[in-house]
Each structure stands twice: as C-alpha cells, then as structure tokens.
Protein backbone atom coordinates (compact mmCIF):
# COMPACT_ATOMS: atom_id res chain seq x y z
CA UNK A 1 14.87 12.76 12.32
CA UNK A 2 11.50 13.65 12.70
CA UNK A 3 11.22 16.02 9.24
CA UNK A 4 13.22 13.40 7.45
CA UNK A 5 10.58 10.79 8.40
CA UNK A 6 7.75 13.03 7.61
CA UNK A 7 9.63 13.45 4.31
CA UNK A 8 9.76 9.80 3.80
CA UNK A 9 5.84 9.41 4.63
CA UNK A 10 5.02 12.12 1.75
CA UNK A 11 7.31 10.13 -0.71
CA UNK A 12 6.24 6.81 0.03
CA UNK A 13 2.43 7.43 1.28
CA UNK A 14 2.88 5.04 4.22
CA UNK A 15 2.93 5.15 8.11
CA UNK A 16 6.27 4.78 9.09
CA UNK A 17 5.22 3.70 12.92
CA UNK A 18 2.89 0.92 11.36
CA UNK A 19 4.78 -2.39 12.33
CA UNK A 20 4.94 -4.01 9.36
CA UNK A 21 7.02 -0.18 8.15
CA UNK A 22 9.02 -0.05 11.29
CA UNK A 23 12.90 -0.20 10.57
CA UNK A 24 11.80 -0.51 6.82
CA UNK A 25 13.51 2.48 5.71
CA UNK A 26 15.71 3.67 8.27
CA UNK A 27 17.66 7.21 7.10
CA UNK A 28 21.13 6.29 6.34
CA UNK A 29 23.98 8.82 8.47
CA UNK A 30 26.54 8.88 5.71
CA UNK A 31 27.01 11.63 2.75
CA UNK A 32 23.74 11.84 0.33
CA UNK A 33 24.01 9.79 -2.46
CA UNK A 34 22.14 10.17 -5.47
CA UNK A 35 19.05 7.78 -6.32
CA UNK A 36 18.77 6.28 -9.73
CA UNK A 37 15.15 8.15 -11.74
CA UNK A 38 12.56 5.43 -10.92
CA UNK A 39 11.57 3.03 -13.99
CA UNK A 40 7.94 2.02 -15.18
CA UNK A 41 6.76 -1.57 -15.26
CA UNK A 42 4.08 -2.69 -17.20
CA UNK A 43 2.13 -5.90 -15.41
CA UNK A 44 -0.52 -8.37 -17.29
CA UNK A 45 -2.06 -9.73 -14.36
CA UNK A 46 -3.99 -13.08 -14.77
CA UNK A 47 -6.00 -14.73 -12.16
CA UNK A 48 -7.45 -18.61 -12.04
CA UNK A 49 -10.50 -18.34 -10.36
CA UNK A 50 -13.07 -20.80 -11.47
CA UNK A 51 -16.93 -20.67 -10.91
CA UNK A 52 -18.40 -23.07 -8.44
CA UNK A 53 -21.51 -24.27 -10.54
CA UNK A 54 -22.41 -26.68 -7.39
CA UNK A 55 -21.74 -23.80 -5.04
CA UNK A 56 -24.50 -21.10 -6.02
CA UNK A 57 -22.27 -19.82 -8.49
CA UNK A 58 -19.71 -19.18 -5.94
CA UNK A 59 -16.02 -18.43 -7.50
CA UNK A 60 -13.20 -20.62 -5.72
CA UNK A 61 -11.77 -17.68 -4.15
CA UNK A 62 -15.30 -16.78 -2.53
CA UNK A 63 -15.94 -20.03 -1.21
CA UNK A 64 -12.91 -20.48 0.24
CA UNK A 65 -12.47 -17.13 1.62
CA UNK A 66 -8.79 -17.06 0.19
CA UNK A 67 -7.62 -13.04 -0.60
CA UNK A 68 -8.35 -10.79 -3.02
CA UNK A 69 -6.05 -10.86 -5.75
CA UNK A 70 -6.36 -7.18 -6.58
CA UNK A 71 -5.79 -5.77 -2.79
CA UNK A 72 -2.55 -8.41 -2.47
CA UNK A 73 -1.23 -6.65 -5.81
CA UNK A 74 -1.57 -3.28 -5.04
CA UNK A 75 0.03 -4.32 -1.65
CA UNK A 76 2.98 -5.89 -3.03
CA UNK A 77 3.14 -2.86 -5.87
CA UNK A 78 2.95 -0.26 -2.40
CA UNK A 79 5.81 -2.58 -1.04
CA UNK A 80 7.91 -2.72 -3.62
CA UNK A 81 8.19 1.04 -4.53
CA UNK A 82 8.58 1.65 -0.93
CA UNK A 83 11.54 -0.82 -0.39
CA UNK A 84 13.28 0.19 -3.49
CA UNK A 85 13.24 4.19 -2.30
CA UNK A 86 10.54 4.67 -4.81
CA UNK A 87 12.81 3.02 -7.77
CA UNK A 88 10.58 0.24 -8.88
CA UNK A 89 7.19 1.51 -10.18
CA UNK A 90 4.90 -1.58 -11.27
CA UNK A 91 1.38 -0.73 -12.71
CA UNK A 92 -1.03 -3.74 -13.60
CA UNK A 93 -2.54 -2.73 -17.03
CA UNK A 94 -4.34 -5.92 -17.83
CA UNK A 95 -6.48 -8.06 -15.92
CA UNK A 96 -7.61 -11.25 -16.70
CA UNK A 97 -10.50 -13.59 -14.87
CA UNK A 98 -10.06 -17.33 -15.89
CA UNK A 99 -12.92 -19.11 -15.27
CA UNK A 100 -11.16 -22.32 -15.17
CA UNK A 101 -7.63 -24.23 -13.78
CA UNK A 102 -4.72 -23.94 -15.58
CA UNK A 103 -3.25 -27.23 -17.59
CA UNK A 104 -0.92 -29.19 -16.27
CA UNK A 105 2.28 -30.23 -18.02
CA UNK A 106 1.01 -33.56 -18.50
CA UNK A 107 -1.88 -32.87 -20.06
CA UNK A 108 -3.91 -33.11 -16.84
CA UNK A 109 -6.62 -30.54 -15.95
CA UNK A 110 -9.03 -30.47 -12.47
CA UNK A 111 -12.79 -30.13 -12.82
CA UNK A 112 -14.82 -28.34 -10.46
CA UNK A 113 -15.65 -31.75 -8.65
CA UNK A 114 -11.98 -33.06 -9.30
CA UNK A 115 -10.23 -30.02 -7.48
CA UNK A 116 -12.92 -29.98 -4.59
CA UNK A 117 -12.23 -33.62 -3.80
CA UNK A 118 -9.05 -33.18 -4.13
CA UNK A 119 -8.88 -30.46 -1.26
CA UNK A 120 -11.07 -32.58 0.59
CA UNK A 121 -8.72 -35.61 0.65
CA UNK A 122 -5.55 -32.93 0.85
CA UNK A 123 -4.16 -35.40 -1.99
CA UNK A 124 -3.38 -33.60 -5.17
CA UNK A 125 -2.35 -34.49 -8.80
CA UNK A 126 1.00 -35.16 -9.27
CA UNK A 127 3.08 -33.78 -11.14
CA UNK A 128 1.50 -30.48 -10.10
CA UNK A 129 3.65 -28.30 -12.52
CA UNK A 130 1.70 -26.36 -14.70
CA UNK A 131 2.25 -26.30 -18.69
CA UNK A 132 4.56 -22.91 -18.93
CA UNK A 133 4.44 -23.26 -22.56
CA UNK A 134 0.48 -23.03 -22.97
CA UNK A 135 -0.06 -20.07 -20.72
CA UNK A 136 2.49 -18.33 -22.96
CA UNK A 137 0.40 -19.27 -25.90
CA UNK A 138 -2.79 -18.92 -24.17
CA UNK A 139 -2.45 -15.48 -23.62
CA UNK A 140 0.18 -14.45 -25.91
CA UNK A 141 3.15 -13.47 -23.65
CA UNK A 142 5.79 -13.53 -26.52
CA UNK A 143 3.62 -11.11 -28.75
CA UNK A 144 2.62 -8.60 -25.82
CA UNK A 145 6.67 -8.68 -24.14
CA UNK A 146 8.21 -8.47 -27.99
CA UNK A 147 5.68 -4.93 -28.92
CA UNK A 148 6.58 -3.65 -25.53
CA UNK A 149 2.47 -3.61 -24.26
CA UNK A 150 4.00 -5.61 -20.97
CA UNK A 151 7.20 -6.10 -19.22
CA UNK A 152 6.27 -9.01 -17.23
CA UNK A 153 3.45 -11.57 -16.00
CA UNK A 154 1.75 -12.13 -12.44
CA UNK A 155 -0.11 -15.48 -12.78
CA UNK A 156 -2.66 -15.36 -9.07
CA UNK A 157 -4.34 -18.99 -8.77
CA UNK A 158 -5.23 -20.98 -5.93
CA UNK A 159 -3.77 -23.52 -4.14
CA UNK A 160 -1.57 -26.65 -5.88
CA UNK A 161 -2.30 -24.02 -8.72
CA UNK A 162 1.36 -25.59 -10.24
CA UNK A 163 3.25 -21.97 -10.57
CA UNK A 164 6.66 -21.87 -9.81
CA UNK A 165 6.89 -18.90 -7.69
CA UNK A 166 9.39 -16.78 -10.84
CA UNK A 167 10.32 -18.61 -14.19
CA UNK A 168 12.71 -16.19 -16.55
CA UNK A 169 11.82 -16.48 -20.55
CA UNK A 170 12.94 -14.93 -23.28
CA UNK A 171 16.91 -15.10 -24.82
CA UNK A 172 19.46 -15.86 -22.45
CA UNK A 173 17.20 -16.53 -19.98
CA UNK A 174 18.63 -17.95 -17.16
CA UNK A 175 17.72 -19.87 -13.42
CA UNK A 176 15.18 -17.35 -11.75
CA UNK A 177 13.68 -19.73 -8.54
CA UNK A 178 12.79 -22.12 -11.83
CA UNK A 179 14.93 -23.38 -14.96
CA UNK A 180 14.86 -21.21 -17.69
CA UNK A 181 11.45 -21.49 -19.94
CA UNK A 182 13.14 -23.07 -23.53
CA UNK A 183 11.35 -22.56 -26.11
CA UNK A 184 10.21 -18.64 -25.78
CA UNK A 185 13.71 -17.43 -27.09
CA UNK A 186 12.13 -15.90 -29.70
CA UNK A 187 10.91 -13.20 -27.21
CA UNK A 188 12.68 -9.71 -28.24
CA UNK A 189 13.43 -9.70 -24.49
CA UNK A 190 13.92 -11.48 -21.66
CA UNK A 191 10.97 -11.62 -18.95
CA UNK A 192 9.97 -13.43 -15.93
CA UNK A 193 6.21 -15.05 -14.93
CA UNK A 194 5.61 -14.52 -11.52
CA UNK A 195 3.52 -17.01 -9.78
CA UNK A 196 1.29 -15.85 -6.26
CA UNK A 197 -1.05 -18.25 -4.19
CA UNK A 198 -4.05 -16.48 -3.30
CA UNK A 199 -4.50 -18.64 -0.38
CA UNK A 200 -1.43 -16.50 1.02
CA UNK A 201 -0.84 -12.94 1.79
CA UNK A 202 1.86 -9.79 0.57
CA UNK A 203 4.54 -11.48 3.04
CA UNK A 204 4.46 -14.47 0.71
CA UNK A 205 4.52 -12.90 -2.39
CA UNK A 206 7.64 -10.54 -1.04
CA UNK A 207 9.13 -13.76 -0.56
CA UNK A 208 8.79 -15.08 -4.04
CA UNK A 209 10.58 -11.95 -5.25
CA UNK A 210 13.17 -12.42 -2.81
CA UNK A 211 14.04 -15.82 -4.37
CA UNK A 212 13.95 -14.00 -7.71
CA UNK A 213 16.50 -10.88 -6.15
CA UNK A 214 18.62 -13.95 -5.14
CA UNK A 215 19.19 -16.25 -8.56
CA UNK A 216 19.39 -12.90 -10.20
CA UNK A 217 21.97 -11.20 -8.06
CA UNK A 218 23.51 -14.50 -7.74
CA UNK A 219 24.34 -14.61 -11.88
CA UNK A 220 25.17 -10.95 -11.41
CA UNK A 221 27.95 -11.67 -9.53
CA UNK A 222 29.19 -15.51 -10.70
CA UNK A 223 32.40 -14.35 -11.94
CA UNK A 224 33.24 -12.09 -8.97
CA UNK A 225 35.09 -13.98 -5.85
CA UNK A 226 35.67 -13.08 -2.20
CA UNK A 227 34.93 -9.83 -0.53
CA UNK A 228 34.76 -8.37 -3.94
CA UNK A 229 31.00 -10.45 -3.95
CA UNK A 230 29.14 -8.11 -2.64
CA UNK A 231 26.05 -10.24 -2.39
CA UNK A 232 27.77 -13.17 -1.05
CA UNK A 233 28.78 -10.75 2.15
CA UNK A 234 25.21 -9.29 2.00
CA UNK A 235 23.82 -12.66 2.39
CA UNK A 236 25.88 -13.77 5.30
CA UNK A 237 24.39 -15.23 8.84
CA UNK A 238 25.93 -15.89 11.62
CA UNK A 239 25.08 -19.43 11.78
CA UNK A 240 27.40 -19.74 8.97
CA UNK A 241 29.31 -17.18 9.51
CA UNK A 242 29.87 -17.24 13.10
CA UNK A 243 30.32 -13.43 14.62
CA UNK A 244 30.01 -11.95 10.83
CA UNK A 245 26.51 -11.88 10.13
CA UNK A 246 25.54 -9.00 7.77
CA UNK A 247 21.73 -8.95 6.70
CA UNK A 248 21.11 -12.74 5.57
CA UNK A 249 18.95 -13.72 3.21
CA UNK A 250 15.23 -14.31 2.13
CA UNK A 251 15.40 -17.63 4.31
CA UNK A 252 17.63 -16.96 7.09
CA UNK A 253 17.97 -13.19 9.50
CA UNK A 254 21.08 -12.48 10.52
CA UNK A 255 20.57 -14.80 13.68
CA UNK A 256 18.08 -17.77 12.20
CA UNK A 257 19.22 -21.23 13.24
CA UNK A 258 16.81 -23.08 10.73
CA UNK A 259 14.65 -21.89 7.38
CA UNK A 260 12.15 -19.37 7.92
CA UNK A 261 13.10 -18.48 11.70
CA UNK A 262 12.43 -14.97 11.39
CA UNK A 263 11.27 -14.80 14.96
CA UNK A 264 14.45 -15.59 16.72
CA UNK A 265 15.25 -13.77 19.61
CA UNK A 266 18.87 -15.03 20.09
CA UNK A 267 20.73 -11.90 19.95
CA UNK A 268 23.90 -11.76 17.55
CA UNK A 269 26.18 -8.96 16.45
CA UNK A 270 25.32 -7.81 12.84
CA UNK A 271 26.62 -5.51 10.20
CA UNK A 272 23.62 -5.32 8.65
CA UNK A 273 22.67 -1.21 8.93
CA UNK A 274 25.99 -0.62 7.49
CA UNK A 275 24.58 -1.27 4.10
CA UNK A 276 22.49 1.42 4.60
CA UNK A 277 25.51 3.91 4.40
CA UNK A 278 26.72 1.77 0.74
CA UNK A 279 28.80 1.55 -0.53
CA UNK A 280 30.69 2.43 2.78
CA UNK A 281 30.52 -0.88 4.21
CA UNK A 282 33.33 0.16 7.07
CA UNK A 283 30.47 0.51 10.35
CA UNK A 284 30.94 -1.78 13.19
CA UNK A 285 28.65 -4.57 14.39
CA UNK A 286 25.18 -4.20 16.82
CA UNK A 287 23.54 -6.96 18.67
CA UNK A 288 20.19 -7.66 16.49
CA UNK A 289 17.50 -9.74 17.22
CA UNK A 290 13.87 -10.07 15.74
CA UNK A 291 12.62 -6.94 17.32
CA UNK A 292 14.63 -5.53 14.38
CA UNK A 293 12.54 -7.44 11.53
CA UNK A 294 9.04 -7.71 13.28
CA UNK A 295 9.39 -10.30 15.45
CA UNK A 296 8.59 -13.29 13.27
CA UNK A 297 5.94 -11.28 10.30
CA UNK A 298 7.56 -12.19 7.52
CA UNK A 299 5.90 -9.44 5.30
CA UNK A 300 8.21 -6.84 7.93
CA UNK A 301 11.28 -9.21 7.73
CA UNK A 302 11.10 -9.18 3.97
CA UNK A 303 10.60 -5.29 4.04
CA UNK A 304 13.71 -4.99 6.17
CA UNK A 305 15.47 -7.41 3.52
CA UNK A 306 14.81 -5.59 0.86
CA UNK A 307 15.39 -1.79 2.18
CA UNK A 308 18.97 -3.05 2.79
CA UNK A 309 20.04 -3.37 -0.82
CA UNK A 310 22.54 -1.12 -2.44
CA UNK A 311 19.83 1.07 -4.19
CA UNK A 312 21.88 4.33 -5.77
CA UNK A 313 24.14 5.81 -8.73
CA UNK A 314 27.33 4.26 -9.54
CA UNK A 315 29.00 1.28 -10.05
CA UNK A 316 32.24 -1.00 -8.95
CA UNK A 317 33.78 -3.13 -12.18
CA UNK A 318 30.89 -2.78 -13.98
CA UNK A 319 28.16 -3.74 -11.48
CA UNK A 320 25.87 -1.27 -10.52
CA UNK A 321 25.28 0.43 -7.21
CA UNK A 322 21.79 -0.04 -7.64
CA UNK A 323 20.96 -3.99 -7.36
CA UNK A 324 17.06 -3.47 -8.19
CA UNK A 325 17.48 -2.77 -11.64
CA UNK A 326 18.82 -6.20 -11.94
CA UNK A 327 15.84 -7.32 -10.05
CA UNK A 328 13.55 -5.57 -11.99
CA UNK A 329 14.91 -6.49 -15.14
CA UNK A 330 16.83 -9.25 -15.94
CA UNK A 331 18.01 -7.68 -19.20
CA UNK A 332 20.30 -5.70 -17.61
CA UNK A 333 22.29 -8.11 -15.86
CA UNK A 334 25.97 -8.42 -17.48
CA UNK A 335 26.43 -11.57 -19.77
C-alpha cells in the first residue's frame, strides 16, 4: 500500500495525507483495469474585475479581498486531473482582464458606484442573469470553439456577477445546470461556459462541475431504466433509499438528511467503495460517516465524489466505462 501510494503521489504531484486528498483516491483491490490515454482541454479564461476609480485604483477583487482567480484555476485544474486518475487535462491558454461588469440580459449594467451601493444595501438588480448571447459575441466564443483554438469557457466575476454556474452551446446542446444557449447552433461543436464566483473557493467551483457531471450523465443515461442506470444507483442515499445508499450525489453523502449536509456524522451502511472495483459492483456495504468525505469541507467531499466514478476502458450497451469523457465533453454523449 505504501509503494502504490507513493506511486500515486508521483502521478498526481499531491500529498496524499493532506486532508482535503485523504480517501480521494483510494487503490481499488480488484483486477487492473486499463485507464483511457488522458485528453487535452483548451480553456479561454475571462475574468470581470473592474477598477475602483474611487478606491485608489483598487480592482474589485483587491478591495474586497475575494481570491485570486488564477490560484482557484490552477486548483480546480490540479483537482480535476487528480480525481479523474489523470484523464482530464485542462490548460488555460487565454486570459482575459475585464475592466468592467458584464451586461445583463435586460440591458442593465452596474457602475462602479451602482455595484458598491448595491453591496452595501445587500439588494441587487433583478433579474441578475447575465446576457449569454453578448459574452459569446463579445469575445467571440463561436469563432474560437468552431477553429478548434478553445474547447470551452471559464467566465470568473464577482459576486451577483449573473453566471449560471455551466450553460451548454453549440448543436444539440442540451440542459447542463442551465437551459441550453439557442442561438449559438451554428457552433461546429457543442461547448459549455462555466461560470465561478471569486468570492468562493475550489470546493465551490468542484461543485459547479458536479452539477454539470449530473445533467450530463443524467442525458447519458435517459433511455436506460432500473439497475441497468448506472448513475441512478451511483447517486443513491440512504435517506431515499433507506439501507442502499451507494455514493450520493453533489448535494447529498451517502447519509445527508438535508442539501449540503456533508458533515453528518450519522453513520449508515454504504456501497459506495465498491465503485472503486467497476464495473464489479458485487462488494458488500460499510458503515460511512463524514470522517470518510472530510468531515463537512466540501472541496474533500467533492474530491471523494468525483474519484468514485467509473473512470476506465470499456463499455456496457454502448455507454462507456469511463463517465468523464462525457463530462468533459458533451459531444460525446450518445444522441
């Protein structure tokens, strides 16, 4: 156990007694399977952070004291190869500064004074959805996804910024955490705009991809039914599933009684390592608790999520072994 973990560290380049790595990629006991070759992602980062003129020149993320956009996305990037066994390989290769605040869909834009008073009061403009369709043509999304210069968007703003936290474009795109973005179907691909609040941290921004990973996986299996849906069974807690919890999902542990109760210590039995041996799902139940997902962190719980999916070769009825590629791109999800 020891060499395989010191194997693990080498791969990954992390500290597998660190708590927030603890549990996140536990060495499954069954036969070796064979990991899919990891895949490239190309990342046009943009970042609303407007200059404070009455500030001393101040930007909004400085006077605040909210996080540095660049740290949280080379943390989430570290994450995300680490939790799909080194599959998913994202690489920011633009970066944009916007002095400014994005438009709202109804035509509505804050000021520097505006947005200030606004947090001041905690009352903000309503509706706070930003206009999807001018960021594309603000910064060419269509044009830059269609020659293949990126595969996808991270949009970092502050808060009441109006992101939804993933929207899918492109043809056939379909519910991603938002509706579908009409209008972009022109796109030579489909390709989802990730939005992050730099007021948060990582744990956040792993959650926002977990709400992707589930209306993806959720339209990759829509036409299959009972224990054949794999991520229905993945999904399952025991709150709803009294006695047959597996590994939950993004909002709910195995033993969560509410949303977000990651830090439950109720103990419950739980198949949830046995997806660690997939696509042998035959292991018996242990009694879990949130000593097994970091005791409340939700960066660790949704590191533990995560390191549970199916990630190698193969494929049942035409649906791959390997849920991340879905996750990583929606173009290869089954129509």
């Amino acid at each position: 156990m020891d060499y395989l973990r010191r194997v693990i560290e080498d791969l990954f380049g992390f500290d597998a007694d660190h708590p927030l790595n603890r549990g996140a990629l536990p060495v499954p006991t069954g036969a070796p399977a064979q990991l899919p070759p990891p895949i490239h992602r190309k990342v046009l980062m943009i970042t609303h952070n407007p200059v404070l003129r009455t500030q001393g020149g101040k930007t909004l993320k400085e006077y605040f004291r909210w996080q540095d956009p660049d740290w949280l996305a080379q943390e989430y990037i570290n994450d995300i190869r680490e939790v799909s066994y080194g599959y998913a390989n994202y690489e920011v290769v633009d970066r944009l500064v916007v002095d400014g605040y994005p438009l709202k869909r109804d035509g509505f834009r804050y000021t520097e004074a505006s947005y200030l008073e606004a947090w001041r009061q905690r009352k903000f403009h309503e509706p706070d959805g930003v206009d999807y369709h001018e960021l594309v043509r603000e910064f060419q999304m269509i044009e830059r996804v269609s020659s293949g210069e990126i595969d996808e968007v991270w949009l970092f703003g502050h808060p009441y910024g109006g992101y939804w936290e993933s929207i899918m474009a492109g043809p056939g795109a379909f519910w991603c955490n938002a509706p579908p973005l009409n209008g972009t179907q022109h796109c030579s691909r489909k390709f989802v705009i990730m939005g992050f609040n730099f007021e948060r941290g990582v744990g956040e921004m792993l959650e926002d991809l977990g709400h992707r990973a589930e209306s993806i996986l959720y339209k990759v299996f829509e036409h299959t039914h009972g224990e054949s849906n794999l991520f229905e069974k993945f999904t399952r807690y025991d709150k709803k599933y009294p006695g047959q919890a597996e590994v939950g999902n993004v909002h709910f542990a195995p033993n969560s009684l509410k949303d977000y109760d990651w830090g439950n210590p109720r103990p419950v039995p739980s198949r949830c390592d046995t997806w660690l041996n997939f696509p042998d799902l035959q292991g018996e139940p242990r009694t879990v608790t949130c000593a097994d997902w970091g005791h409340g962190d939700i960066r660790a719980h949704h590191k533990w999520w995560f390191a549970r999916f199916p990630h190698i070769m193969g494929e049942t009825r035409g649906i791959a072994w390997n849920w991340w590629q879905y996750v990583i791109d929606p173009n290869s999800v089954p129509d």
